[in-house]
C-alpha atoms as a PDB file:
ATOM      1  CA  UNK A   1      19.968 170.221 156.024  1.00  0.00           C
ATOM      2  CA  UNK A   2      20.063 168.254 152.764  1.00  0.00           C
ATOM      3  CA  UNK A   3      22.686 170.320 151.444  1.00  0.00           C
ATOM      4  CA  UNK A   4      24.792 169.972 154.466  1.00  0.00           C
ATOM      5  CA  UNK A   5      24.664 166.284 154.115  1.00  0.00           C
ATOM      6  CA  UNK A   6      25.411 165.936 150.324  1.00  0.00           C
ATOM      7  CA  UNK A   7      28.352 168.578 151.001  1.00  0.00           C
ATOM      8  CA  UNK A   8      29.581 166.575 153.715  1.00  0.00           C
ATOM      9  CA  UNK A   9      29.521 163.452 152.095  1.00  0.00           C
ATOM     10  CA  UNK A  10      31.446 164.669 148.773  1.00  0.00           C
ATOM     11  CA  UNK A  11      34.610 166.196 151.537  1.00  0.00           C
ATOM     12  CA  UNK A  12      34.210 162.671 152.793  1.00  0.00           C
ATOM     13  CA  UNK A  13      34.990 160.908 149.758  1.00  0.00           C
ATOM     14  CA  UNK A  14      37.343 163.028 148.441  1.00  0.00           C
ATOM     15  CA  UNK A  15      39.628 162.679 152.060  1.00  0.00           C
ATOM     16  CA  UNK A  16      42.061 160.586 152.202  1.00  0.00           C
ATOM     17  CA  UNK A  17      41.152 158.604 155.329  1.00  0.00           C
ATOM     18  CA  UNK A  18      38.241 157.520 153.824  1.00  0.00           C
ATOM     19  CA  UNK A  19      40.566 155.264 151.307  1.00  0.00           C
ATOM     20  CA  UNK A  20      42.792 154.720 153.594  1.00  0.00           C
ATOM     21  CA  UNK A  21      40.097 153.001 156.352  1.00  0.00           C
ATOM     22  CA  UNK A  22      38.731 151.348 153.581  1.00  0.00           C
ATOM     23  CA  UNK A  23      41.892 149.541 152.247  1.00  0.00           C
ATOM     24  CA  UNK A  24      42.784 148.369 155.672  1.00  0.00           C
ATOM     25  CA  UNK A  25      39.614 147.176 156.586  1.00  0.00           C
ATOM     26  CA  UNK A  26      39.885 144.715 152.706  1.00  0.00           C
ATOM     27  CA  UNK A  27      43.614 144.029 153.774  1.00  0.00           C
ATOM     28  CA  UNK A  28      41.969 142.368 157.006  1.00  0.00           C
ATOM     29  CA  UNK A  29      39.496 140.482 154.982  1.00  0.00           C
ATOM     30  CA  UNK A  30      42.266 139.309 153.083  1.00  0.00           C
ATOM     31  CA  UNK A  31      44.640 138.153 155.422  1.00  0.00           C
ATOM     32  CA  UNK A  32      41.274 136.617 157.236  1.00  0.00           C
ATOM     33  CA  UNK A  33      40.548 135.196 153.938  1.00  0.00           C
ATOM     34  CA  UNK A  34      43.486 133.670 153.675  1.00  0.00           C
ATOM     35  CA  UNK A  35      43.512 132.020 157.048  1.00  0.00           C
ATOM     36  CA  UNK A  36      41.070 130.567 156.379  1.00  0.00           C
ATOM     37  CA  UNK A  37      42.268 129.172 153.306  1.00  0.00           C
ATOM     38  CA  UNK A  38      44.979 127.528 155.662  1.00  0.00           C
ATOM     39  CA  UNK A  39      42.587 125.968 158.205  1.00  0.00           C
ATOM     40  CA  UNK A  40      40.648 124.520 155.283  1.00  0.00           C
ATOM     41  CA  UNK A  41      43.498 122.699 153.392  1.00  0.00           C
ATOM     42  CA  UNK A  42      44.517 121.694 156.664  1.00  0.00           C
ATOM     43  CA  UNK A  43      41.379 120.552 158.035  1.00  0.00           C
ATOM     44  CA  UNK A  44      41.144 122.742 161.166  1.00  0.00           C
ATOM     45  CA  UNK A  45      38.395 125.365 159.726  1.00  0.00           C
ATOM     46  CA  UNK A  46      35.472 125.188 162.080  1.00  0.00           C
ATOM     47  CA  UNK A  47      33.894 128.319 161.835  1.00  0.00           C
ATOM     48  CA  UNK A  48      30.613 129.417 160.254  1.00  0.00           C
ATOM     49  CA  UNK A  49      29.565 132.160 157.999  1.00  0.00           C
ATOM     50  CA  UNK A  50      27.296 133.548 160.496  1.00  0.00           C
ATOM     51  CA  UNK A  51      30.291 132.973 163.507  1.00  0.00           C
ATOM     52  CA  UNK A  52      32.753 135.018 161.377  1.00  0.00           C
ATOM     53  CA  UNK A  53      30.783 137.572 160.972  1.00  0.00           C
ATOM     54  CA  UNK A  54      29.712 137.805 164.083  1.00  0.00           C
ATOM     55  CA  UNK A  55      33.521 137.990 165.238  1.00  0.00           C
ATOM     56  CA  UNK A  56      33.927 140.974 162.931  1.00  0.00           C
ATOM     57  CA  UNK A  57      32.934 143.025 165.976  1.00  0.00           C
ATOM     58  CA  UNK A  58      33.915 141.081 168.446  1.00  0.00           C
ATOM     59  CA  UNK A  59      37.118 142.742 169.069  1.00  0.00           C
ATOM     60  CA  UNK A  60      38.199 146.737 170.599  1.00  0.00           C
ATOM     61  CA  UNK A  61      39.852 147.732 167.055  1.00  0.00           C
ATOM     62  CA  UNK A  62      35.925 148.888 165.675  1.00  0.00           C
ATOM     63  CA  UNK A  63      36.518 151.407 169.048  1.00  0.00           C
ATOM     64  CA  UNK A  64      39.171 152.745 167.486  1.00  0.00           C
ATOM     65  CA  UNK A  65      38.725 153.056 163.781  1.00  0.00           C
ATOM     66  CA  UNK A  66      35.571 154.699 164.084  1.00  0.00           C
ATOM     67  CA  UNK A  67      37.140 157.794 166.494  1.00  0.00           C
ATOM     68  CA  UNK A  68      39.988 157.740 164.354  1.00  0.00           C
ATOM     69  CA  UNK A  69      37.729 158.815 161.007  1.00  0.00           C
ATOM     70  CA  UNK A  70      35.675 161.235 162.838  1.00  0.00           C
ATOM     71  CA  UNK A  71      38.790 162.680 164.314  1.00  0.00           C
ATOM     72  CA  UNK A  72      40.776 162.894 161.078  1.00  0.00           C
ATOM     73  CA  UNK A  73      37.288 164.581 159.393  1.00  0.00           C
ATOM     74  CA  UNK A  74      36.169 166.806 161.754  1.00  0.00           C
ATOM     75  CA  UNK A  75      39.653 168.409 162.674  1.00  0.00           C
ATOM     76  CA  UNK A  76      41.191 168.363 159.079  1.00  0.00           C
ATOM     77  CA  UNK A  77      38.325 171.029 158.827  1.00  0.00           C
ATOM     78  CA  UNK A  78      39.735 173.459 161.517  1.00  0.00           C
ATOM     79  CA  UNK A  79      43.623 172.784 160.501  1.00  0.00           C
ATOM     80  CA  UNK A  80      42.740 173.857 156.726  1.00  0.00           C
ATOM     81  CA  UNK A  81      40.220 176.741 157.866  1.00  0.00           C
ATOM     82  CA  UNK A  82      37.397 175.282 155.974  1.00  0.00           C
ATOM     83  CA  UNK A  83      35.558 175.045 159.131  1.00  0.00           C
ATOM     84  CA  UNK A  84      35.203 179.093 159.714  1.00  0.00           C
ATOM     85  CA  UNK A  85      34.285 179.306 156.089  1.00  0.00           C
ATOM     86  CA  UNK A  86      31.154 176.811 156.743  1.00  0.00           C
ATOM     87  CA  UNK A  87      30.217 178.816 159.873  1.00  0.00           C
ATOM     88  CA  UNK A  88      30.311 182.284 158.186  1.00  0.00           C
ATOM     89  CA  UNK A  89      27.803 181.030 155.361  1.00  0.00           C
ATOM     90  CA  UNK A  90      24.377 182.062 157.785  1.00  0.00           C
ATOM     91  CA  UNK A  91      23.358 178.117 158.548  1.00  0.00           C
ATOM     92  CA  UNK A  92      23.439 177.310 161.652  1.00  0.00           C
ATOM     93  CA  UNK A  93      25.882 176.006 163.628  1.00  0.00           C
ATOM     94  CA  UNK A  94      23.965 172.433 164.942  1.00  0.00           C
ATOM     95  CA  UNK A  95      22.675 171.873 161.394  1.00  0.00           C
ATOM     96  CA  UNK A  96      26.422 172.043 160.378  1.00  0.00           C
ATOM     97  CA  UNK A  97      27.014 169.691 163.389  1.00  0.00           C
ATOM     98  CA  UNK A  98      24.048 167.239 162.540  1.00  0.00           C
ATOM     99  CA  UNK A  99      24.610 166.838 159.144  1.00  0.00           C
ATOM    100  CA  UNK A 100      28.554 166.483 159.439  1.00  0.00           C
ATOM    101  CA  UNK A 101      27.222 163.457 161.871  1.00  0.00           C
ATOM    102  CA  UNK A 102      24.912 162.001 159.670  1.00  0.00           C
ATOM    103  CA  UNK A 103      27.298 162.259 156.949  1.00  0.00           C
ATOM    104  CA  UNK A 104      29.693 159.977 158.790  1.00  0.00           C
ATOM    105  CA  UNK A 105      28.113 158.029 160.639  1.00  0.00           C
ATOM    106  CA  UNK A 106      26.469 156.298 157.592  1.00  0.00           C
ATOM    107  CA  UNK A 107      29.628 156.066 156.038  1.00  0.00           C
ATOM    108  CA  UNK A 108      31.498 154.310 158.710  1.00  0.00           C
ATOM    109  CA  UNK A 109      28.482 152.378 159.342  1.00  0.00           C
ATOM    110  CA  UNK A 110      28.722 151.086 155.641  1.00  0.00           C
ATOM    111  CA  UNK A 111      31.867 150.602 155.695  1.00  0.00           C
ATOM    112  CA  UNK A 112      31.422 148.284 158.879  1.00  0.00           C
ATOM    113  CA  UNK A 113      29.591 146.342 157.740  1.00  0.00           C
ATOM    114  CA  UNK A 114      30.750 145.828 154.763  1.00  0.00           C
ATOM    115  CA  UNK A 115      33.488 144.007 156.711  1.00  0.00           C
ATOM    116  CA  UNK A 116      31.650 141.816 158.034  1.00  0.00           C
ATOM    117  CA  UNK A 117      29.423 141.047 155.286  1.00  0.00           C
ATOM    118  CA  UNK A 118      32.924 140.233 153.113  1.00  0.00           C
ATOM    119  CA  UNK A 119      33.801 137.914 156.202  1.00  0.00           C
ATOM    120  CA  UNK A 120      30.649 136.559 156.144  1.00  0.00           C
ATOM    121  CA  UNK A 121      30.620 135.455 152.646  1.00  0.00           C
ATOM    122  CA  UNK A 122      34.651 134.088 152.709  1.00  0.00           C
ATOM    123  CA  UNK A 123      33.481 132.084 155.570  1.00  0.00           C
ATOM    124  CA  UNK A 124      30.753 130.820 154.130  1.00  0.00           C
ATOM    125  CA  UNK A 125      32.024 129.895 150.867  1.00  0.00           C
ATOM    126  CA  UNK A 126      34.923 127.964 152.619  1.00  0.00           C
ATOM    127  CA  UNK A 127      33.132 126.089 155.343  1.00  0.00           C
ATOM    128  CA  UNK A 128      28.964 126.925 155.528  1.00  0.00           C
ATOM    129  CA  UNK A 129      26.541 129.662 156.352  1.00  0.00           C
ATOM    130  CA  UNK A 130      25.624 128.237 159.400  1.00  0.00           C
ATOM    131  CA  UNK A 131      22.799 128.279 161.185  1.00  0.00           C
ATOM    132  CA  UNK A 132      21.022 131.084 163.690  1.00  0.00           C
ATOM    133  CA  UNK A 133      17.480 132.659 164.904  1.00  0.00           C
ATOM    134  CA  UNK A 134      16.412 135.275 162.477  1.00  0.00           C
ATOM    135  CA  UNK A 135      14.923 137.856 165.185  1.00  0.00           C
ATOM    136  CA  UNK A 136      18.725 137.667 167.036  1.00  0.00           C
ATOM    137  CA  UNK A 137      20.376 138.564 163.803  1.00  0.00           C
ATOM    138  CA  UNK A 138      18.114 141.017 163.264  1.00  0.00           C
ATOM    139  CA  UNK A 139      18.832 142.894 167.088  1.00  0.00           C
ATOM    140  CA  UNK A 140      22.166 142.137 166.763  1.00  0.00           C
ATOM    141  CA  UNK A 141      22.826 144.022 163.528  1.00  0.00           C
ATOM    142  CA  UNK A 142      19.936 147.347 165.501  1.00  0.00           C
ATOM    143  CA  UNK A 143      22.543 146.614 168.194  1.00  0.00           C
ATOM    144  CA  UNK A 144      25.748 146.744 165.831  1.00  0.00           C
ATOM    145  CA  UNK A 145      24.594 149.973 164.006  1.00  0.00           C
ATOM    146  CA  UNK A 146      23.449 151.943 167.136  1.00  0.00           C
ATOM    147  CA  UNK A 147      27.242 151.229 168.537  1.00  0.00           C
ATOM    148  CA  UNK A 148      28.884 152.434 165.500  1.00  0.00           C
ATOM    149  CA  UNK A 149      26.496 156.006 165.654  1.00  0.00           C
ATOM    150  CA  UNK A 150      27.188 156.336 169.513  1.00  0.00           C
ATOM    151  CA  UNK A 151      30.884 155.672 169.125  1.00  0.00           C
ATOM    152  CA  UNK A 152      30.944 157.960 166.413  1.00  0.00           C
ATOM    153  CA  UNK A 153      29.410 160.694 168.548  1.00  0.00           C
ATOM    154  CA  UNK A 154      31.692 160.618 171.008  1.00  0.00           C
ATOM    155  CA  UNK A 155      34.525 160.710 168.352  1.00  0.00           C
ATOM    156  CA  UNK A 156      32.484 163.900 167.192  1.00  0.00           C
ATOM    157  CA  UNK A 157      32.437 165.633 170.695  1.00  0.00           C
ATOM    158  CA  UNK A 158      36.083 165.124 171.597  1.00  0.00           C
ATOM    159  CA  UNK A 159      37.349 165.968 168.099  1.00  0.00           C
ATOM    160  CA  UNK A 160      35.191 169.480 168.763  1.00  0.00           C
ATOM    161  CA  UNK A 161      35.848 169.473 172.113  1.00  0.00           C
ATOM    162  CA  UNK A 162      40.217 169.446 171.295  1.00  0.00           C
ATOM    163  CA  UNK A 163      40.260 170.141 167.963  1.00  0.00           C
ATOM    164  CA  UNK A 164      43.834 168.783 167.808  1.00  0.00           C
ATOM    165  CA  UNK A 165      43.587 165.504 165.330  1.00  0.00           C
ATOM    166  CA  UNK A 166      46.863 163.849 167.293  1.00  0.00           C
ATOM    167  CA  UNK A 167      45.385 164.745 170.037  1.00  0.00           C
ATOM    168  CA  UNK A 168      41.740 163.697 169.998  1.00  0.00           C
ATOM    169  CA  UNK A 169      42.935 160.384 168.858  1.00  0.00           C
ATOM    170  CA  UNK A 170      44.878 159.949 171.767  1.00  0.00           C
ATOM    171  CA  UNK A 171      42.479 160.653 173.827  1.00  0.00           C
ATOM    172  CA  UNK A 172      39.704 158.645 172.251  1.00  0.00           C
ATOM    173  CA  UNK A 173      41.957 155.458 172.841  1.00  0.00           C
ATOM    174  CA  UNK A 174      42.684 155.957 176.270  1.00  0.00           C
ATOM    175  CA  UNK A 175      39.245 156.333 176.389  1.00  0.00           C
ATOM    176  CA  UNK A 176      38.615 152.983 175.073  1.00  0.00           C
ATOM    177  CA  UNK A 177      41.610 150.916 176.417  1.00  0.00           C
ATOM    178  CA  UNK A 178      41.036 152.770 180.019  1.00  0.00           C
ATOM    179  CA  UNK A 179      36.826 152.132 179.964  1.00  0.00           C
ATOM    180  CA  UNK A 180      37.510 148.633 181.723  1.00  0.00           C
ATOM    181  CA  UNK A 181      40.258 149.451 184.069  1.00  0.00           C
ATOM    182  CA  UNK A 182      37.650 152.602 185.453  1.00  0.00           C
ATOM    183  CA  UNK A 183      34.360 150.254 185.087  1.00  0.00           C
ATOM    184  CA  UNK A 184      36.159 147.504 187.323  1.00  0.00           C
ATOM    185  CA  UNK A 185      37.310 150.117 189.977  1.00  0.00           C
ATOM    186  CA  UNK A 186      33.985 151.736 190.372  1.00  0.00           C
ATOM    187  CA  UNK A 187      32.265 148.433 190.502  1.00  0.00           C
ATOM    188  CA  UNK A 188      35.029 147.420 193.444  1.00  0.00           C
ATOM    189  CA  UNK A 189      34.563 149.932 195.473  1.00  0.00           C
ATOM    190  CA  UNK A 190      30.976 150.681 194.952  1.00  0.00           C
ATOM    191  CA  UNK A 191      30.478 146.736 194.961  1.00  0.00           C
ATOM    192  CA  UNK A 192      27.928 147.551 192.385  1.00  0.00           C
ATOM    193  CA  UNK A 193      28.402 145.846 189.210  1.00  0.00           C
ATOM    194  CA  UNK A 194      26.139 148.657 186.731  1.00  0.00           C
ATOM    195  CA  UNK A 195      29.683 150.001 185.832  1.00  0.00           C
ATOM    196  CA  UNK A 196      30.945 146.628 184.188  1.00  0.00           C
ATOM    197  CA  UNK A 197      27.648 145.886 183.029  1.00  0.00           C
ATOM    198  CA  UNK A 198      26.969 149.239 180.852  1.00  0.00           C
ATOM    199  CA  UNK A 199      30.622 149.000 180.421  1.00  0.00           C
ATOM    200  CA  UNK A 200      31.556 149.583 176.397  1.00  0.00           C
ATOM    201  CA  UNK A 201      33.293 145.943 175.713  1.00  0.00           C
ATOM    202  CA  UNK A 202      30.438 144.217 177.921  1.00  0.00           C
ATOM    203  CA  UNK A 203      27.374 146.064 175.944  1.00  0.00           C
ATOM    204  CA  UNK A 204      29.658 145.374 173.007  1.00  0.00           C
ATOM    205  CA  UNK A 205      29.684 141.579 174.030  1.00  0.00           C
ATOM    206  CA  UNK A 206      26.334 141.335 174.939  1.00  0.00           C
ATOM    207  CA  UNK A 207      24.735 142.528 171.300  1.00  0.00           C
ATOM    208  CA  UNK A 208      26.926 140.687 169.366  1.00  0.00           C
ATOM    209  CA  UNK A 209      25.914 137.597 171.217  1.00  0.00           C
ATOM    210  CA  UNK A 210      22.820 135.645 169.535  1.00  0.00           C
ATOM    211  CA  UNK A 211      22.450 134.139 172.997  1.00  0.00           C
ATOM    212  CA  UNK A 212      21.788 137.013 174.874  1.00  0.00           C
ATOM    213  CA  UNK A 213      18.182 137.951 175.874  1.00  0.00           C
ATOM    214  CA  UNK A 214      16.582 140.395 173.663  1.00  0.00           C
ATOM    215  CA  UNK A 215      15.655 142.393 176.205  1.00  0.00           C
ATOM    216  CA  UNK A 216      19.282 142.803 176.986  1.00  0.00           C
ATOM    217  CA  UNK A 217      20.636 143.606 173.765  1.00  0.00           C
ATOM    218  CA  UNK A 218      17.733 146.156 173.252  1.00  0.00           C
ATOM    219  CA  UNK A 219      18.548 147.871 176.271  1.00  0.00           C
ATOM    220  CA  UNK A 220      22.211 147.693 175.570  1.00  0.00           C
ATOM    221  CA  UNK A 221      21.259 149.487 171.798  1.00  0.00           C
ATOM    222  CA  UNK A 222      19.724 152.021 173.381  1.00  0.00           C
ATOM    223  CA  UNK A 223      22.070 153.338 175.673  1.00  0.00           C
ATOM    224  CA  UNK A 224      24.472 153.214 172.723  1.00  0.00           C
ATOM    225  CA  UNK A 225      21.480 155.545 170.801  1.00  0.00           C
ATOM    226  CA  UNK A 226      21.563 158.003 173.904  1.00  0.00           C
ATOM    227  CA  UNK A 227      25.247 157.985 173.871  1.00  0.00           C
ATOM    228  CA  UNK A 228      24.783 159.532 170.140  1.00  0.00           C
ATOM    229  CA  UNK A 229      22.175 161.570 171.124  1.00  0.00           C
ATOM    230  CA  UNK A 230      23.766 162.959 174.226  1.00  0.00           C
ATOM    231  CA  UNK A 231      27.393 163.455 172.295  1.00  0.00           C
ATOM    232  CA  UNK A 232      26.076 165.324 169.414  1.00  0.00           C
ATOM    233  CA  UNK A 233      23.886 167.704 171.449  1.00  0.00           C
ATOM    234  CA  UNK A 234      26.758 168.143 173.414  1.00  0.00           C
ATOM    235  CA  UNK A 235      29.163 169.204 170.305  1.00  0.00           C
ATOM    236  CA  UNK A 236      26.508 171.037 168.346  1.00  0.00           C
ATOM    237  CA  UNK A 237      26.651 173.321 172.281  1.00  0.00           C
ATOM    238  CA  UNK A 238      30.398 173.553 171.871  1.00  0.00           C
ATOM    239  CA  UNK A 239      30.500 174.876 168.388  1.00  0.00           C
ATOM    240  CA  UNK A 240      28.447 177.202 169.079  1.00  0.00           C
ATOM    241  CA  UNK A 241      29.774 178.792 172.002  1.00  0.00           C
ATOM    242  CA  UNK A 242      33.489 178.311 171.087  1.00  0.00           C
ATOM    243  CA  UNK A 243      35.176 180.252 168.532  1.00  0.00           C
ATOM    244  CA  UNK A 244      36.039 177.858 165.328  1.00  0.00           C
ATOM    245  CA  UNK A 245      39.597 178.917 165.486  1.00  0.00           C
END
């Protein structure tokens, strides 16, 4: 499994939407950077360290970068062949699964929050840390990690699932943009409102909120575990049953 890892990491950094995530990901803490330059000469900055960071997930665009990587990986593989040639080597076919997640997940993940560590520390050096309860940064960053691995495994099933980059992309957007227009429906005409609440933008919300009650975000992290769980069992059953071609 080790070696499945380590082999999956090295086609990681060598692809090109590795650099190419990464360098729009600093081109946003730039151009935050240097809005916040603005508010500060201008005397409207009223954000904290801890605030900005927090924002850094507040918004759907972390719902799409993360499919968009997996996507880009995962079918780059079947589009060069490289994925029949990692099949035909006797391991078997979840390991190669697993340890393609792994591999990616904790990549993105760093990535991530590398983000919002660099907004953190713009914020804070132009305005102040700021102040919140330990034990809710603490879940909220359990909470922030277990999203990124669930959305990730989703992005992992439907890129095994279609196996079409364009195409899995697609489909992983609709998925996101179309989540609250389906959660509100169901909730309307079931008039029962555990589709909004397990919604992805509400458990989003809800983690990334110091506010919330811990027993809420926990519950919230975990579904977003299960998700991961549930997706990668799921693709490791696809690949292999399906033929890699």
């Amino acid at each position: 499994m080790m070696n499945v890892v380590s082999s999956e990491f090295y086609k990681i950094f060598k692809s090109r939407i590795f650099y190419a995530i990464s360098i729009i990901l600093l081109a946003m803490n730039g151009i935050s950077f240097a809005a916040s330059v603005s508010l500060k000469v201008k005397g409207k900055m009223s954000g904290t360290g801890f605030s900005n960071y927090q924002g850094s997930y507040g918004a759907d665009f972390i719902f799409y970068i993360i499919p968009i990587f997996i996507a880009c990986l995962i079918t780059a593989e079947y589009s060069n062949g490289s994925i029949r040639q990692m099949a035909c080597h006797g391991i078997a076919r979840w390991k190669l699964v697993l340890g393609q997640y792994i591999a990616m997940s904790f990549v993105i993940t760093i990535i991530l929050l590398g983000f919002g560590i660099l907004n953190l520390l713009s914020c804070t050096i132009l305005s102040e840390l700021g102040e919140v309860d330990t034990a809710a940064f603490i879940r909220m960053n359990i909470g922030v990690i277990c999203m990124f691995w669930g959305i990730a495994g989703i992005g992992t099933f439907l890129s095994y699932l279609l196996k079409n980059e364009g195409i899995a992309i697609i489909v992983s957007i609709l998925l996101v943009t179309g989540s609250n227009f389906v959660a509100n429906l169901l909730a309307l005409l079931t008039r029962n409102d555990v589709f909004t609440r397990y919604s992805l933008t509400n458990m989003r919300k809800t983690i990334i909120d110091f506010t919330s009650k811990p027993e809420d975000v926990m519950k919230y992290s975990i579904v977003f575990f299960l998700i991961g769980i549930i997706t990668i069992l799921g693709s490791s059953l696809l690949f292999s049953k399906r033929d890699v071609d």
